[in-house]
Protein backbone atom coordinates (compact mmCIF):
# COMPACT_ATOMS: atom_id res chain seq x y z
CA UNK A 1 0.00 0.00 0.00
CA UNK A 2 1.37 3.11 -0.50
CA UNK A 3 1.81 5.61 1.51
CA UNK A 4 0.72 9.65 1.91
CA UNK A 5 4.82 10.28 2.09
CA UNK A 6 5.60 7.79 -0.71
CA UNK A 7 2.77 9.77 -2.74
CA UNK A 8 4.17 12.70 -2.10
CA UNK A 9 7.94 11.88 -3.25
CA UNK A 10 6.26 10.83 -6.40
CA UNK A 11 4.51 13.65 -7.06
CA UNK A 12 7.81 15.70 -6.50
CA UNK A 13 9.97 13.48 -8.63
CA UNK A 14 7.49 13.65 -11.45
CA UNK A 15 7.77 17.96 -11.27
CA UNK A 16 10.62 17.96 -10.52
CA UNK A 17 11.67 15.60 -14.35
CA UNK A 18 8.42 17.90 -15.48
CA UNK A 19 10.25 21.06 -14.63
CA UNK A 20 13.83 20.13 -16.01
CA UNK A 21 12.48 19.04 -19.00
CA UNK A 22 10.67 22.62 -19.17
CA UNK A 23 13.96 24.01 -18.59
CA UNK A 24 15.69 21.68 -21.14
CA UNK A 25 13.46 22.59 -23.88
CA UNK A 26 13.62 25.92 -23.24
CA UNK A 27 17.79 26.50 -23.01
CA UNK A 28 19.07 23.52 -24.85
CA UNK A 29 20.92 24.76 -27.90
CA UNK A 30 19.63 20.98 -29.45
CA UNK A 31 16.36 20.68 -27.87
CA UNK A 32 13.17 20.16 -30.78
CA UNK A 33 10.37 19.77 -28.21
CA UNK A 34 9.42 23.77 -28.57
CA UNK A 35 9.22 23.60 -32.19
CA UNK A 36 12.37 22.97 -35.14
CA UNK A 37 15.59 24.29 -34.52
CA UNK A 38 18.30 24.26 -36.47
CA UNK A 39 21.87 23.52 -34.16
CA UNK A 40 24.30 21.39 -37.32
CA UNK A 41 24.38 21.46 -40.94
CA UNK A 42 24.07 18.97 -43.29
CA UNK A 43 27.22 16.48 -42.75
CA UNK A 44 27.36 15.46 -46.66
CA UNK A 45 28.36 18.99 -47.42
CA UNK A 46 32.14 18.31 -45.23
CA UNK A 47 32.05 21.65 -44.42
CA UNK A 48 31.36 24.40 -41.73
CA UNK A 49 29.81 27.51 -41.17
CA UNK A 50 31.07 30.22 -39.08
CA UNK A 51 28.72 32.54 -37.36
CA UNK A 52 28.34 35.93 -35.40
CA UNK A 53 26.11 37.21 -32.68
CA UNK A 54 25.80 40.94 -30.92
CA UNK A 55 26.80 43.11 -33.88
CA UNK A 56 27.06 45.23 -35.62
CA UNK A 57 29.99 46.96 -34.05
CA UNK A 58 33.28 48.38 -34.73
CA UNK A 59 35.66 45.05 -34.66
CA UNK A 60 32.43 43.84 -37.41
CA UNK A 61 35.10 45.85 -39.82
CA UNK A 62 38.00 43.65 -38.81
CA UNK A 63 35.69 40.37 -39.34
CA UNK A 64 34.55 41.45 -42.60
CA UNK A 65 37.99 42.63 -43.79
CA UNK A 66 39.77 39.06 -43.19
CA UNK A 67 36.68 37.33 -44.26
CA UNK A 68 37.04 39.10 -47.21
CA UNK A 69 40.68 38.61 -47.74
CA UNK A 70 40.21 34.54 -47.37
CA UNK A 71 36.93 35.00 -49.78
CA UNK A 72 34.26 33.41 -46.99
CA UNK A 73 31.04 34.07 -46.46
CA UNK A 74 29.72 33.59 -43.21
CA UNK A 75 25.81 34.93 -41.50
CA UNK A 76 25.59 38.00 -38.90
CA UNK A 77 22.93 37.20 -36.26
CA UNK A 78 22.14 41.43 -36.03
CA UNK A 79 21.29 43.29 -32.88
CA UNK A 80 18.14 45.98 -34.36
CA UNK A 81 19.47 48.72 -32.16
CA UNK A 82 22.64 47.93 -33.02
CA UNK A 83 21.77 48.24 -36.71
CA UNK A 84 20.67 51.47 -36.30
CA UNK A 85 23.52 52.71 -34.49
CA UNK A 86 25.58 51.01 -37.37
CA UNK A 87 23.72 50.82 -40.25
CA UNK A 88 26.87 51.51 -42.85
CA UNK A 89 28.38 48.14 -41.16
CA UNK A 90 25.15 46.47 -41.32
CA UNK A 91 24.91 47.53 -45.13
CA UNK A 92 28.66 46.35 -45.50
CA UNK A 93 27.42 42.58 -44.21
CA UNK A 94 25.10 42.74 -46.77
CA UNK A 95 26.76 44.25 -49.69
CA UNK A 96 30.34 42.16 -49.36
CA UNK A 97 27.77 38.57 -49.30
CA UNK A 98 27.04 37.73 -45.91
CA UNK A 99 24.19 36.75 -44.20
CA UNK A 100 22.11 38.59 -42.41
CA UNK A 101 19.60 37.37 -39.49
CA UNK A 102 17.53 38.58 -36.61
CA UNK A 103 18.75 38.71 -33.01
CA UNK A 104 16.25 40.73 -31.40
CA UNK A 105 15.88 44.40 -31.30
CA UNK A 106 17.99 44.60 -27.56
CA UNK A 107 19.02 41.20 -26.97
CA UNK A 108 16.92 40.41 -24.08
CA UNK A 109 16.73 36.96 -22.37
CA UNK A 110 13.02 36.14 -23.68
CA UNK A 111 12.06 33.88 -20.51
CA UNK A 112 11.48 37.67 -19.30
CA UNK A 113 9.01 39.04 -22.39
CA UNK A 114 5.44 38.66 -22.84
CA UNK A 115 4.64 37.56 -26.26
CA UNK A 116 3.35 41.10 -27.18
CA UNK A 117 7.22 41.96 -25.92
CA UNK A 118 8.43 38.90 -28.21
CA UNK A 119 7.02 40.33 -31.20
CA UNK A 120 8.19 43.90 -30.66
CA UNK A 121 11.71 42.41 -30.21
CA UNK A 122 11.68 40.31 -33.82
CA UNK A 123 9.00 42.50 -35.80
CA UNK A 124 10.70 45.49 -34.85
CA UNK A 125 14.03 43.76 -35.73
CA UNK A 126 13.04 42.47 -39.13
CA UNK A 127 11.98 46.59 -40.39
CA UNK A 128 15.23 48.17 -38.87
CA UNK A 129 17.23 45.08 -40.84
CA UNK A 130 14.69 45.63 -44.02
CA UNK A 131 15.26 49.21 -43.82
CA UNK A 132 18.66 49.52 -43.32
CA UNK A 133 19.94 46.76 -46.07
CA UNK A 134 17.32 46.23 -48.51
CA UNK A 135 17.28 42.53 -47.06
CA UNK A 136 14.47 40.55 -45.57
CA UNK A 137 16.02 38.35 -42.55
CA UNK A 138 14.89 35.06 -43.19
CA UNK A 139 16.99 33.57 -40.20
CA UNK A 140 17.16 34.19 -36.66
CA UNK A 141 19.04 33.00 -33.43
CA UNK A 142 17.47 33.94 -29.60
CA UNK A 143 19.89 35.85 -27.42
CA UNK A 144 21.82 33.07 -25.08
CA UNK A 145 19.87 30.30 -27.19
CA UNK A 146 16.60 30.67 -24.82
CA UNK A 147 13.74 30.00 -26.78
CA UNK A 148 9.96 29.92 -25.90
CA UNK A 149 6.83 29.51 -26.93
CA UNK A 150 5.87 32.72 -27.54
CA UNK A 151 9.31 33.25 -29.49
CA UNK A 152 8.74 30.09 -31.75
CA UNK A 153 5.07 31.53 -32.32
CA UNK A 154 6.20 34.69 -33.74
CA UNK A 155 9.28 33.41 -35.37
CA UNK A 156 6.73 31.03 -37.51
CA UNK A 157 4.29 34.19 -37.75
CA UNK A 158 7.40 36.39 -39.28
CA UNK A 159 8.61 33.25 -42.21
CA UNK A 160 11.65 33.41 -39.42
CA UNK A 161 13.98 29.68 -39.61
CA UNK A 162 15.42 29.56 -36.07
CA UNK A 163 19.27 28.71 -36.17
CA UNK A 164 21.24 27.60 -32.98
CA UNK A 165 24.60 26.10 -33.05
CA UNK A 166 26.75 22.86 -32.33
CA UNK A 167 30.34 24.77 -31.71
CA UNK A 168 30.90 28.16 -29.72
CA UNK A 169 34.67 29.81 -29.50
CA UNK A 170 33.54 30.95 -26.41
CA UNK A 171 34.67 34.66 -26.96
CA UNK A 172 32.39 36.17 -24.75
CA UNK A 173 35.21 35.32 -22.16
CA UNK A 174 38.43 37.34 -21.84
CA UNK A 175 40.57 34.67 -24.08
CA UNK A 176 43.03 34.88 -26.83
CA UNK A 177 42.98 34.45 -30.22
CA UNK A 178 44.67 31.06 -29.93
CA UNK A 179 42.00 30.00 -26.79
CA UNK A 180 39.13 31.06 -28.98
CA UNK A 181 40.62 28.73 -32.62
CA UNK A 182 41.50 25.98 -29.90
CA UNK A 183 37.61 25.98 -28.41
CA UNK A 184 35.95 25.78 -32.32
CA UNK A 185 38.54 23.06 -33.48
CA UNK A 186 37.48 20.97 -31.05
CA UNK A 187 34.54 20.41 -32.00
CA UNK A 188 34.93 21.40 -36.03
CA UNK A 189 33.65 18.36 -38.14
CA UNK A 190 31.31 18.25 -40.87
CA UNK A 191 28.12 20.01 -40.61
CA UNK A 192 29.65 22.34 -37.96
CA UNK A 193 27.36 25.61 -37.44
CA UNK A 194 30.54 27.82 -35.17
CA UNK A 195 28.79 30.39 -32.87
CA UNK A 196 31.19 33.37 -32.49
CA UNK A 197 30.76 37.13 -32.23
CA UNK A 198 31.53 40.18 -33.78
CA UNK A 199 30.36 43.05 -30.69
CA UNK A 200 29.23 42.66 -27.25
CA UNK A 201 25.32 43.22 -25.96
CA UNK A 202 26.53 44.59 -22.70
CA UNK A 203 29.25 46.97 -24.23
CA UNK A 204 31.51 45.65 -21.84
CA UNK A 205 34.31 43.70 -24.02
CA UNK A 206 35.84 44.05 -27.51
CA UNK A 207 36.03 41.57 -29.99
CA UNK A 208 39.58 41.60 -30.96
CA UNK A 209 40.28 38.68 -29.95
CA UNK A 210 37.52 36.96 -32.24
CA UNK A 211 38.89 38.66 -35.54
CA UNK A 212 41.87 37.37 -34.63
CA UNK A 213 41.26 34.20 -34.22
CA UNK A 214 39.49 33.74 -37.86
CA UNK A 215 42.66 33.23 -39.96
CA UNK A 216 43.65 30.56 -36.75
CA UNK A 217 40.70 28.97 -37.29
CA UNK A 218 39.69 28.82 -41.04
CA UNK A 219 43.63 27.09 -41.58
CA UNK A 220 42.98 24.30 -39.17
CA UNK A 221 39.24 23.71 -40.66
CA UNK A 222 41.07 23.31 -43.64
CA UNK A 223 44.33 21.63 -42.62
CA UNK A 224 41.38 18.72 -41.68
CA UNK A 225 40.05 18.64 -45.02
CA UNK A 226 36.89 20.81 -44.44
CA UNK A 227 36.10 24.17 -45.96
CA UNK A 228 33.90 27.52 -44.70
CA UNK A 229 30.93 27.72 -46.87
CA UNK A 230 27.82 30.03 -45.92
CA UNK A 231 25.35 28.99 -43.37
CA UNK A 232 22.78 28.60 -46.05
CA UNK A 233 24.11 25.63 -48.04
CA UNK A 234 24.49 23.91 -45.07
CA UNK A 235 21.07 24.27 -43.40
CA UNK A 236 19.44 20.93 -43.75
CA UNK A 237 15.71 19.94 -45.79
CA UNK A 238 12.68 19.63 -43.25
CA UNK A 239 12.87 16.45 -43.55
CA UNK A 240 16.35 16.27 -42.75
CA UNK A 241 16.05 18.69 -40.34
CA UNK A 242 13.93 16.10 -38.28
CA UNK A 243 16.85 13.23 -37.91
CA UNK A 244 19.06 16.06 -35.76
CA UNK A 245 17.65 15.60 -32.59
């Protein structure tokens, strides 16, 4: 017979594996459960895409420059206030190739805004982009990977294909060029979407150390036989989309 007590610890276990799988779906970079996500390319392409968050910003120009002196293309996850302030850099992503995609309008966790605030952040985002570069985002990353419903639900609403990652350089930390190429190669391999970035949200921290470490770490991508191509020809079908889980 069981017990009030034993009753109780049940009930607890079971919220308690409710509430982490909440908080799974919510943060994990991989998690589907929410809605599709992509976090890795296609594998068949043996290749890997590098990407930036936060901008634009001034060290953007040092990015784009060696970018454009190895010829690689790579996609801008854009800050919309951050566009404003820079819009001839956020013109210069668009003009030299690059990608351009939606990271909110002031890169807010979104566990924190209503879904009226969730489509302010993205709608808003997706005119000051449109605006600004002639270009329609069709992409678009939430700040620290936290996603929601209500940010899923207006992503769909906007035609908006949400892209996470499966390698970060970790350059949000004080590290060096060499720390930030040794963090990506770890994990580059086929299909590789590299989360890096080209300005800070906080305004705290320059990114240096990030433009830097490009040349580092597009030679040792291709001293394994792999090459940079643009996000875009390595984001999967739907259907394919469905096996990375």
């Amino acid at each position: 017979m069981t017990t009030a007590a034993e009753w109780l610890i049940g009930g607890a276990a079971i919220a308690g594996a409710a509430g982490a799988a909440a908080f799974y779906a919510t943060i994990g970079v991989r998690a589907q459960w929410l809605g599709p996500t992509d976090w890795i390319g296609r594998t068949d392409t043996n290749a890997v895409a590098l990407t930036f968050d936060d901008g634009p910003g001034p060290d953007t120009e040092a990015i784009l420059d060696t970018l454009g002196e190895r010829n690689l293309r790579a996609a801008f996850f854009t800050v919309g206030q951050r566009v404003e302030r820079y819009p001839s850099i956020a013109r210069r992503i668009v003009t030299e190739g690059h990608e351009i995609g939606n990271h909110s309008l002031s890169h807010p966790n979104f566990l924190s805004q209503s879904f009226a605030g969730t489509r302010e952040q993205l709608a808003r985002t997706q005119r000051i982009i449109e605006d600004v570069t002639g270009v329609k985002a069709s992409l678009a990353r939430p700040p620290y990977g936290v996603k929601t419903p209500s940010y899923f639900s207006v992503a769909r609403e906007l035609g908006l294909r949400i892209v996470q990652w499966s390698v970060a350089g970790f350059d949000w930390q004080p590290l060096t060029p060499e720390r930030v190429a040794a963090h990506v190669l770890r994990g580059a391999r086929a299909g590789a979407i590299v989360l890096l970035h080209d300005a800070d949200s906080a305004g705290k921290r320059d990114r240096r150390a990030t433009a830097a470490s490009i040349p580092i770490i597009t030679d040792g991508v291709h001293a394994r036989g792999l090459s940079v191509e643009p996000l875009g020809a390595l984001l999967p079908t739907s259907a394919l989309r469905s096996m990375n889980v």
